[in-house]
C-alpha atoms as a PDB file:
ATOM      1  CA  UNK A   1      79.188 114.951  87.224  1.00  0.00           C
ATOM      2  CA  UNK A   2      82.265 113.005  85.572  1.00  0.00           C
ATOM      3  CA  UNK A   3      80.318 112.729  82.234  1.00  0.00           C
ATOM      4  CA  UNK A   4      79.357 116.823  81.789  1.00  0.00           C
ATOM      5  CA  UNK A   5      80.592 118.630  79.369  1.00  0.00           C
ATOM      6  CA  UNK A   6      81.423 122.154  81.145  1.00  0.00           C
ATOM      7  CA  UNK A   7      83.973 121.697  84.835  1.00  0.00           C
ATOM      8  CA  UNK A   8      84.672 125.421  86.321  1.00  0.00           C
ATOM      9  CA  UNK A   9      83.863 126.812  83.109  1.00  0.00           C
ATOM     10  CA  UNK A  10      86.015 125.012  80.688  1.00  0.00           C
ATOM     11  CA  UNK A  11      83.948 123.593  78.020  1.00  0.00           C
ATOM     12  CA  UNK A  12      85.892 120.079  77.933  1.00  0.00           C
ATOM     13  CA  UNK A  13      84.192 119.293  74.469  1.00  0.00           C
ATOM     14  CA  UNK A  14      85.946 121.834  72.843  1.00  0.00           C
ATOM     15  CA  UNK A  15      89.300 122.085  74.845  1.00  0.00           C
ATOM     16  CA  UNK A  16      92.441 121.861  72.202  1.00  0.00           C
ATOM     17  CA  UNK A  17      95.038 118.963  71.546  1.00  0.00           C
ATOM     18  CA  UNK A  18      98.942 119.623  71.106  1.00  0.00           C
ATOM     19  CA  UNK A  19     100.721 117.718  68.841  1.00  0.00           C
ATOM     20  CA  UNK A  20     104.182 116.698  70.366  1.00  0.00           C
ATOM     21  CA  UNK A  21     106.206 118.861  68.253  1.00  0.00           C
ATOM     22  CA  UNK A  22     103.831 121.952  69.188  1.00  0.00           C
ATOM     23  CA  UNK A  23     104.544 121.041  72.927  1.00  0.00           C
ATOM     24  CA  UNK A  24     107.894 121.016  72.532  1.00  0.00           C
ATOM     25  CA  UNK A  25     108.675 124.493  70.620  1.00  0.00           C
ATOM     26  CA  UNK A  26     106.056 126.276  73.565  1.00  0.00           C
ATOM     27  CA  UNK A  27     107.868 124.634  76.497  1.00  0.00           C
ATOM     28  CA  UNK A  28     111.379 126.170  74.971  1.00  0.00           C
ATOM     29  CA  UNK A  29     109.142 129.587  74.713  1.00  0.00           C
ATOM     30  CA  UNK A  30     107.750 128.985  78.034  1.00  0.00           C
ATOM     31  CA  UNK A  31     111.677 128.611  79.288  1.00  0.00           C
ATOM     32  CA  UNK A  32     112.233 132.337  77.811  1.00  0.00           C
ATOM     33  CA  UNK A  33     109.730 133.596  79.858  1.00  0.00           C
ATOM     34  CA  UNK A  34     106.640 134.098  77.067  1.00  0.00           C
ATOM     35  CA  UNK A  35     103.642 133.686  79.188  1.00  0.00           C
ATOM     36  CA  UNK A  36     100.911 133.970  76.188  1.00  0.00           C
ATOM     37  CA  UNK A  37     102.908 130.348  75.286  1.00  0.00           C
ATOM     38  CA  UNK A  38     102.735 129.219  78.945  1.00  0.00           C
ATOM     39  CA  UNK A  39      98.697 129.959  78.740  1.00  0.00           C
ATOM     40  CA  UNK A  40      98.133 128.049  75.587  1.00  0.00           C
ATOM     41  CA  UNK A  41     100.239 125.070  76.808  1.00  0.00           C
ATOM     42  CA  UNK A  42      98.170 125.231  80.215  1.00  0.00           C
ATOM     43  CA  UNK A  43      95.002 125.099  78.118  1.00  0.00           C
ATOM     44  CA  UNK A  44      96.473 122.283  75.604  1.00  0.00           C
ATOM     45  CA  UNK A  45      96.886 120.024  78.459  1.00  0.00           C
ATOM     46  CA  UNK A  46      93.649 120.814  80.176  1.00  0.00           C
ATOM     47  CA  UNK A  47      92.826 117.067  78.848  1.00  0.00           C
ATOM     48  CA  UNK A  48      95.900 115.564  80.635  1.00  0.00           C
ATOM     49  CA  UNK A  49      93.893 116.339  84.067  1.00  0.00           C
ATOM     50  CA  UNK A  50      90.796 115.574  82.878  1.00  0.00           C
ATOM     51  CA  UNK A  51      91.942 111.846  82.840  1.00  0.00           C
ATOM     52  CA  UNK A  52      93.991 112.324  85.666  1.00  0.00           C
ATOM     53  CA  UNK A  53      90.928 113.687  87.862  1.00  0.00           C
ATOM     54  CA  UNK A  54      89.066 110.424  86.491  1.00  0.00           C
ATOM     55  CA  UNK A  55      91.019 107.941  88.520  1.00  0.00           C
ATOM     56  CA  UNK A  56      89.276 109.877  91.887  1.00  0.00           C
ATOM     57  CA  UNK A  57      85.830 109.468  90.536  1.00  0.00           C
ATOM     58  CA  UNK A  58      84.678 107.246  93.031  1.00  0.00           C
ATOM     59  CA  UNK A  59      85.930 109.073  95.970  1.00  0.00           C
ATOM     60  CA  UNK A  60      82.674 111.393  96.150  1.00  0.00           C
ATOM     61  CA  UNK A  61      84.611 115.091  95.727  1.00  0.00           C
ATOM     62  CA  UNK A  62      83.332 117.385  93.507  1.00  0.00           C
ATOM     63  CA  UNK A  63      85.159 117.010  90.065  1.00  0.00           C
ATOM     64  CA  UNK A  64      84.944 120.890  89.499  1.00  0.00           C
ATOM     65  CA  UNK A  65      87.217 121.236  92.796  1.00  0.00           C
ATOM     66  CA  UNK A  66      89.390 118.049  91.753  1.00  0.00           C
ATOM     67  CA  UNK A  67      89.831 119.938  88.740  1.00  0.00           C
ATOM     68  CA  UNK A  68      91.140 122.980  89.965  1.00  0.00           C
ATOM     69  CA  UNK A  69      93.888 120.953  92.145  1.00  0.00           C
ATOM     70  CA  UNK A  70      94.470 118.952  88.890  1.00  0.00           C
ATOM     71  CA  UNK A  71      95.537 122.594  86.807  1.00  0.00           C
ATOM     72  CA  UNK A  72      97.199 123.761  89.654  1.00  0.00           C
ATOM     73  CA  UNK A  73      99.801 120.373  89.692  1.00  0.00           C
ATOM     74  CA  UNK A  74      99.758 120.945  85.859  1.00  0.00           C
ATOM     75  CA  UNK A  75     101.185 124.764  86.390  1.00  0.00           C
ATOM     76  CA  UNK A  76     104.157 123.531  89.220  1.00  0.00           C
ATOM     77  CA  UNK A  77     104.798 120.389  86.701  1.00  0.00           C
ATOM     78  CA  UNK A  78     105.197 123.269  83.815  1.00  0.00           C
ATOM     79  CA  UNK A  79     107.306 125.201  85.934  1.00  0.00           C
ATOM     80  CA  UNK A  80     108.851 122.441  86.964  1.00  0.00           C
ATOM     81  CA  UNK A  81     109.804 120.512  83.918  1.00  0.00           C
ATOM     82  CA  UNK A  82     113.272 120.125  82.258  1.00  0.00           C
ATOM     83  CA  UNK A  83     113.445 120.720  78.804  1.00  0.00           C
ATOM     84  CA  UNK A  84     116.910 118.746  78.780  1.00  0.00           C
ATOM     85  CA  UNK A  85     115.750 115.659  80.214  1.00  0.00           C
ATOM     86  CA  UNK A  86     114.548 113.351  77.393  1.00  0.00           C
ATOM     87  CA  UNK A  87     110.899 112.736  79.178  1.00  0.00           C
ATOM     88  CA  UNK A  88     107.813 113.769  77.711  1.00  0.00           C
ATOM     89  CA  UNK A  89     105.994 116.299  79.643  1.00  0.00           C
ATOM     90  CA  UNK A  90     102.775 114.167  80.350  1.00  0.00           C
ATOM     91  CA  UNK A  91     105.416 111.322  81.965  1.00  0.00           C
ATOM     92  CA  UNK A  92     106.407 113.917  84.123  1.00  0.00           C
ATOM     93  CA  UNK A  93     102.779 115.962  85.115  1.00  0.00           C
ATOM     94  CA  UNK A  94     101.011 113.172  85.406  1.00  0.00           C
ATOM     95  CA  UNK A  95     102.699 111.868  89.291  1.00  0.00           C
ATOM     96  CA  UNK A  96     102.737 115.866  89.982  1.00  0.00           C
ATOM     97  CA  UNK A  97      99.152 116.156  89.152  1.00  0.00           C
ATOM     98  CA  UNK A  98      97.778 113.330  91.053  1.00  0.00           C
ATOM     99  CA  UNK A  99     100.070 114.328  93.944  1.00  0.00           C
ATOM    100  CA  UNK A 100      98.378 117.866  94.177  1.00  0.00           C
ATOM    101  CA  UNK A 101      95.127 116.060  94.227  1.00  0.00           C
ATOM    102  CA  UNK A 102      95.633 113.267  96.814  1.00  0.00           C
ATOM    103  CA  UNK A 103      97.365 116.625  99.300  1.00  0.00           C
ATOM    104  CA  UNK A 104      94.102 117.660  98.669  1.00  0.00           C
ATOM    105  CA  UNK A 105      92.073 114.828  99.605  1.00  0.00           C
ATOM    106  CA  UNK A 106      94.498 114.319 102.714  1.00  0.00           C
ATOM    107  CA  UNK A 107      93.844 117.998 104.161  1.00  0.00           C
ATOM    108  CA  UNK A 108      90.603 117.616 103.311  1.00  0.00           C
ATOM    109  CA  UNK A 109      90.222 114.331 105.636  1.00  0.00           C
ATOM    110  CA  UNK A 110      88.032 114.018 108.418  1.00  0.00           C
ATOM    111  CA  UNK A 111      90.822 112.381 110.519  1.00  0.00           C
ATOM    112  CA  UNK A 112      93.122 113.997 112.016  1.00  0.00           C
ATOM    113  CA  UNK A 113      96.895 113.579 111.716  1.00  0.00           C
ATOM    114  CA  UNK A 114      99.948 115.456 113.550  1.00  0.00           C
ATOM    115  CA  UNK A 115     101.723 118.206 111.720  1.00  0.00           C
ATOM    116  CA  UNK A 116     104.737 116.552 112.472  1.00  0.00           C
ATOM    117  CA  UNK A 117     103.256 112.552 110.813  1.00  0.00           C
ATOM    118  CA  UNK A 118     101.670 114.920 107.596  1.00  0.00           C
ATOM    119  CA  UNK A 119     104.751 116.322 107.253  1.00  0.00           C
ATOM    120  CA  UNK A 120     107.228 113.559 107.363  1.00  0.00           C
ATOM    121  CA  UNK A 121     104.793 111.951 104.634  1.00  0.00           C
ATOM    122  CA  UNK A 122     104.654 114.814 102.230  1.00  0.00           C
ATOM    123  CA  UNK A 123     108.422 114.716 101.889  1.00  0.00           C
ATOM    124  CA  UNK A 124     108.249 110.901 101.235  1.00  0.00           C
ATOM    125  CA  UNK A 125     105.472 111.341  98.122  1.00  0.00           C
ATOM    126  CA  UNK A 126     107.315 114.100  97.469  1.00  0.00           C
ATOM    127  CA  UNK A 127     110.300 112.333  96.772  1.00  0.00           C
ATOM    128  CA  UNK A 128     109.020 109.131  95.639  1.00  0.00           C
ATOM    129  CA  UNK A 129     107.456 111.495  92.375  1.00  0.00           C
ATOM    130  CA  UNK A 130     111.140 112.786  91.630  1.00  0.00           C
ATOM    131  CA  UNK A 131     112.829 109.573  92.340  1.00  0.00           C
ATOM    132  CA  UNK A 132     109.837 107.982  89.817  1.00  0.00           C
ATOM    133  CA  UNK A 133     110.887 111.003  87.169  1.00  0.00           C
ATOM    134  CA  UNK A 134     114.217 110.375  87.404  1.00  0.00           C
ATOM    135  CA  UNK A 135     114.199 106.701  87.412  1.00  0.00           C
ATOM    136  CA  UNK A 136     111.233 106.262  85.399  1.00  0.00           C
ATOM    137  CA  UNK A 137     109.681 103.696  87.843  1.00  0.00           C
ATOM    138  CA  UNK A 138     107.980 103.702  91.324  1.00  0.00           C
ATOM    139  CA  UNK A 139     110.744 103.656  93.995  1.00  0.00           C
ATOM    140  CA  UNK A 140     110.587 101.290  96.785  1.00  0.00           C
ATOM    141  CA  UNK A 141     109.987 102.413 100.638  1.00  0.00           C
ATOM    142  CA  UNK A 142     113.944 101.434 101.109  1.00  0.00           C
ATOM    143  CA  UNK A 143     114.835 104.083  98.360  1.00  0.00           C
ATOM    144  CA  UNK A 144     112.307 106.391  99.677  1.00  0.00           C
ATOM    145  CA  UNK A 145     113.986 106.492 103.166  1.00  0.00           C
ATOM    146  CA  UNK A 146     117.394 106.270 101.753  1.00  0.00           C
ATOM    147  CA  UNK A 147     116.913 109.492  99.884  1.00  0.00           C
ATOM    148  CA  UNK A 148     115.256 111.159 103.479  1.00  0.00           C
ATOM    149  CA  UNK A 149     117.931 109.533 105.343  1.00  0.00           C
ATOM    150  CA  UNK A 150     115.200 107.957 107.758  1.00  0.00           C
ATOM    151  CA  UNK A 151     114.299 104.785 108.705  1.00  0.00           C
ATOM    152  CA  UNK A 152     112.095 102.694 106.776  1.00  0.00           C
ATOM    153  CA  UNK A 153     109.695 102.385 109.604  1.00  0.00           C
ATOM    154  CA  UNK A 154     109.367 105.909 110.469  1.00  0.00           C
ATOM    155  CA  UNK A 155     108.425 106.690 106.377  1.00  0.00           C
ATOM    156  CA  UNK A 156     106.217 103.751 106.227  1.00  0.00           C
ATOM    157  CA  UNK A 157     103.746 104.875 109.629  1.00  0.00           C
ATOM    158  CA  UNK A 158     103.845 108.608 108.484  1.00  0.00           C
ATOM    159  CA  UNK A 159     102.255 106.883 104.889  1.00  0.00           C
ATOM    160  CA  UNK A 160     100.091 104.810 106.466  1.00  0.00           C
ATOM    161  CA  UNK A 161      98.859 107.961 109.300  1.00  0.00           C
ATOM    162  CA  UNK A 162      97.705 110.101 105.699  1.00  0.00           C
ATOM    163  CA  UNK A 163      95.691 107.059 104.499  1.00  0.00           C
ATOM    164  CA  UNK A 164      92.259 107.780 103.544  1.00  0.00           C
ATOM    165  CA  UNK A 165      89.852 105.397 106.133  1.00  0.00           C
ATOM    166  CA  UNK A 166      87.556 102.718 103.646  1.00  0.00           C
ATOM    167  CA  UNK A 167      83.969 103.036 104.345  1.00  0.00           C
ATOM    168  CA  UNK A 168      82.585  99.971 105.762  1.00  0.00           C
ATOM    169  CA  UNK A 169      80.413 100.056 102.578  1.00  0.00           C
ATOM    170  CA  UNK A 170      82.465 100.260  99.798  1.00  0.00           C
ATOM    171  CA  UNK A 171      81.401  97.868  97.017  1.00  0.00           C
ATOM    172  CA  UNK A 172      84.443  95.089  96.978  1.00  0.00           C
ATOM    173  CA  UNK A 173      82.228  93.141  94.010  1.00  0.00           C
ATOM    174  CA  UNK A 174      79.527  93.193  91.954  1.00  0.00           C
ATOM    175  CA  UNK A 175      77.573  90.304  90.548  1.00  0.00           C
ATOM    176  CA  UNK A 176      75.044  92.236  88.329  1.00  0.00           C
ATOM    177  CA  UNK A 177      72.428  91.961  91.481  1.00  0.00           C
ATOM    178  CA  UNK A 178      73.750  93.038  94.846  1.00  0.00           C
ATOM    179  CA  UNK A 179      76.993  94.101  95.413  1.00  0.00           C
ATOM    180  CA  UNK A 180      79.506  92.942  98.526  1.00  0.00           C
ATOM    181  CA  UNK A 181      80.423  95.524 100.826  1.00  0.00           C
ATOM    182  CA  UNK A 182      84.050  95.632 103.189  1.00  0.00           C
ATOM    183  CA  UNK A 183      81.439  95.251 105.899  1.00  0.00           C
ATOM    184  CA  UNK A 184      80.153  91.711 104.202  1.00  0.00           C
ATOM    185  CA  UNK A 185      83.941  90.565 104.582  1.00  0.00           C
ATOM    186  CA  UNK A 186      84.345  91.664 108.130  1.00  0.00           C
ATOM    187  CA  UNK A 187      84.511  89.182 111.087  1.00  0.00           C
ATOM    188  CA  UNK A 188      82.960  90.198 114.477  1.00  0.00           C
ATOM    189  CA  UNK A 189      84.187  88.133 117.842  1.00  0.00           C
ATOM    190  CA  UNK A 190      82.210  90.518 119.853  1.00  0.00           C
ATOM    191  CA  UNK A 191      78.681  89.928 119.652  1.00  0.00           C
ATOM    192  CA  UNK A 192      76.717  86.730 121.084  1.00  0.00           C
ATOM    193  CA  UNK A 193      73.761  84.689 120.467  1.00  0.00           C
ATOM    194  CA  UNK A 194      71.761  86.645 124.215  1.00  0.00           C
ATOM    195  CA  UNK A 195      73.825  89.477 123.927  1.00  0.00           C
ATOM    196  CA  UNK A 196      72.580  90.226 120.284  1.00  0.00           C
ATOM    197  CA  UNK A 197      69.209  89.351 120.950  1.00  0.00           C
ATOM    198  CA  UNK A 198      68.791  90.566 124.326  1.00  0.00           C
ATOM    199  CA  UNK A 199      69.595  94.175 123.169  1.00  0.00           C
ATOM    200  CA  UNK A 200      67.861  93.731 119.934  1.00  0.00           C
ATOM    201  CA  UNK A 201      64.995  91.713 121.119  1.00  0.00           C
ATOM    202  CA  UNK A 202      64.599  89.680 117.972  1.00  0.00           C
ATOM    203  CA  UNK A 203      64.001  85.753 119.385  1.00  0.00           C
ATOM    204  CA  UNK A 204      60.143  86.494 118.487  1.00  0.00           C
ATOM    205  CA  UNK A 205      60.776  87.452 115.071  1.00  0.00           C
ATOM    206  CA  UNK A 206      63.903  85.010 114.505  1.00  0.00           C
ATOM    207  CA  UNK A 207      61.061  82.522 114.705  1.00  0.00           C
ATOM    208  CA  UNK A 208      59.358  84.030 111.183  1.00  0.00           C
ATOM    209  CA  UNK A 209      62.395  83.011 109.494  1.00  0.00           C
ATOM    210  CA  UNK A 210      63.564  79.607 107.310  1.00  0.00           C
ATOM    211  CA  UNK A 211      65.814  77.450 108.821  1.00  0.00           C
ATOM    212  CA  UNK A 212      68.324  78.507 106.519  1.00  0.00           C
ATOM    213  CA  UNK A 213      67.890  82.125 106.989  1.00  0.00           C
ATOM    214  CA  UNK A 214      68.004  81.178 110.775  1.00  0.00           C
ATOM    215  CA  UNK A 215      71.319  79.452 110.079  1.00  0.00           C
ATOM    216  CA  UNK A 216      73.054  81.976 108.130  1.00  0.00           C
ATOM    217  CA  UNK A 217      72.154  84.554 110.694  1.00  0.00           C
ATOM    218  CA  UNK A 218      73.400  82.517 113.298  1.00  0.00           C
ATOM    219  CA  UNK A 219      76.722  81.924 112.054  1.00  0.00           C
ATOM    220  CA  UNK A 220      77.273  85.576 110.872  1.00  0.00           C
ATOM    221  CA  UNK A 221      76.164  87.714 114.022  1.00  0.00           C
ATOM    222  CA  UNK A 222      76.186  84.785 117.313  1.00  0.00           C
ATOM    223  CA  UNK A 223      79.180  83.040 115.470  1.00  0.00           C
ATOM    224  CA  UNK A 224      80.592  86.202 113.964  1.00  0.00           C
ATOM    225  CA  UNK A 225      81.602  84.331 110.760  1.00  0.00           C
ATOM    226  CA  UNK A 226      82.208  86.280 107.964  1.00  0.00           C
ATOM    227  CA  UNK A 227      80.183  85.753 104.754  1.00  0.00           C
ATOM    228  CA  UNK A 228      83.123  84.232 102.814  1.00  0.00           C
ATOM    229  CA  UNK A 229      83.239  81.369 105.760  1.00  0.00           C
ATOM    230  CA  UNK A 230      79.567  80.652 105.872  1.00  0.00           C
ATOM    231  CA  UNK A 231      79.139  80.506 101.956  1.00  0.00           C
ATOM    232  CA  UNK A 232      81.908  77.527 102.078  1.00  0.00           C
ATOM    233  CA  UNK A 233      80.378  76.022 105.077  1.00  0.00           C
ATOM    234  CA  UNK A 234      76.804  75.971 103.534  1.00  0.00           C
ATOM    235  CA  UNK A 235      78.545  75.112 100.164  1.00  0.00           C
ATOM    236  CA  UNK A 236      76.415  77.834  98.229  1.00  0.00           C
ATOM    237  CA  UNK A 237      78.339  81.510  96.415  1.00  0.00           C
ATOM    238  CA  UNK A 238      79.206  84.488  98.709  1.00  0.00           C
ATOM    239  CA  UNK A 239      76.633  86.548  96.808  1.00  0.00           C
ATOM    240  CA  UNK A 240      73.728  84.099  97.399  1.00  0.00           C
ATOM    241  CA  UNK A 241      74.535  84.421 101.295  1.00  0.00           C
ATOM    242  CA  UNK A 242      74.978  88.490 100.624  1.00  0.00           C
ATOM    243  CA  UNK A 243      71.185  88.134  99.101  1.00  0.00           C
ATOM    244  CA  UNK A 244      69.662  85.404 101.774  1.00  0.00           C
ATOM    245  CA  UNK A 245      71.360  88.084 104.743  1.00  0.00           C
ATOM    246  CA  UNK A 246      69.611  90.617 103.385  1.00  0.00           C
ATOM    247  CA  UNK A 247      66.234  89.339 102.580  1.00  0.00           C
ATOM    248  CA  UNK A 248      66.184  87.252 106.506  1.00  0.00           C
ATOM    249  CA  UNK A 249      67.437  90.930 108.073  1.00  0.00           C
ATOM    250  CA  UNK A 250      64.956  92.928 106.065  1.00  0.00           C
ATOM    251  CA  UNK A 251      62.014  90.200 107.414  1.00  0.00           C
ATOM    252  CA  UNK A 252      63.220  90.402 111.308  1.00  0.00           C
ATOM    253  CA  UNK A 253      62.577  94.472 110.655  1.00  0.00           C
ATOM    254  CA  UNK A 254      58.938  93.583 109.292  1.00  0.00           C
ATOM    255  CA  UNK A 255      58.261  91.734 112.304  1.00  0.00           C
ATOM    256  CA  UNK A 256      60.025  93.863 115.265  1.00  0.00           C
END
């Protein structure tokens, strides 16, 4: 969907570039309240979110809806903007767009987060993007909480509370074969060696296996080793033991 040509009816192919000097004598019409030159600055920077809106590509949203919540942080950073600052408007939409489109992606989270937490961090992003317009670089959490007068703690959880949860199988790395997931990285102190197969009942078809299939299962689900540790131990590459899991898991299922 990232590659089509046509998002919520907006042929992309043909959308129209501003030169700088064309931005700058709309924006002063824009300030006199002409709104035929706030519609053809809108559609000359249609672009601007198109590359913003690729950074979420991998997130799974529709890019038709990112879109839409991409124009609508270009319209507040065009009402917004200060002609007497010497910043160029896409310095100053860009933050504003992508923070319209990660409030989306919050709201639009499966967890759920207090009013009070969601809150609390929407006046922190919202004042990291003017302390990063005015400054011209990211503020720290200290200047972040300064500028609330709150504690750096309290501006730190509410950030953390709005954080999008990683799917156990997001690709970390890719070797041209089979990719790692978060869940190939993870370390499990739960499970045991009868515990595992007692519920599973897989001791019969353990026995189909190689010994070193046999070994690498052992030390990832009775030892609960993570795939990093038993690559090292074994002295062969994290991806081989990725591809020897998979192919010694995939046999036990044969045989069960």
């Amino acid at each position: 969907m990232l590659n089509k040509v046509e998002i919520c009816g907006v042929n992309t192919a043909k959308l129209p570039v501003l030169k700088r000097a064309e931005k700058a004598e709309l924006m002063n019409r824009i300030k006199q309240g002409d709104t035929d030159a706030r519609e053809e600055f809108v559609q000359g920077n249609l672009r601007l979110v198109l590359s913003v809106i690729q950074r979420f590509a991998s997130r799974g949203e529709y890019m038709d809806d990112l879109f839409q919540v991409g124009c609508i942080g270009l319209i507040k950073a065009i009402d917004n903007f200060d002609v007497s600052q010497n910043v160029q408007f896409s310095t100053y939409a860009v933050p504003m767009i992508i923070g319209e489109i990660r409030r989306y992606l919050r709201d639009n989270n499966s967890v759920r987060v207090s009013r009070s937490l969601r809150d609390t961090a929407y006046k922190a992003l919202t004042a990291k993007e003017r302390l990063t317009s005015e400054k011209g670089k990211e503020p720290t959490i200290e200047e972040i909480a300064k500028e609330l007068e709150m504690k750096k703690e309290d501006v730190v959880y509410a950030l953390d509370a709005i954080q999008e949860p990683v799917s156990l199988f997001e690709p970390v790395y890719n070797d041209g074969e089979d990719a790692l997931y978060v869940m190939d990285q993870l370390k499990d102190d739960k499970n045991s060696d009868g515990s595992w197969i007692e519920e599973i009942a897989l001791k019969q078809a353990m026995t189909k296996l190689s010994d070193r299939e046999k070994h690498i299962l052992n030390m990832r689900f009775f030892e609960g080793k993570t795939q990093m540790e038993v690559a090292d131990e074994i002295g062969i590459s994290q991806a081989q033991v990725s591809r020897l899991e998979k192919t010694a898991l995939s046999n036990i299922k044969k045989h069960i």
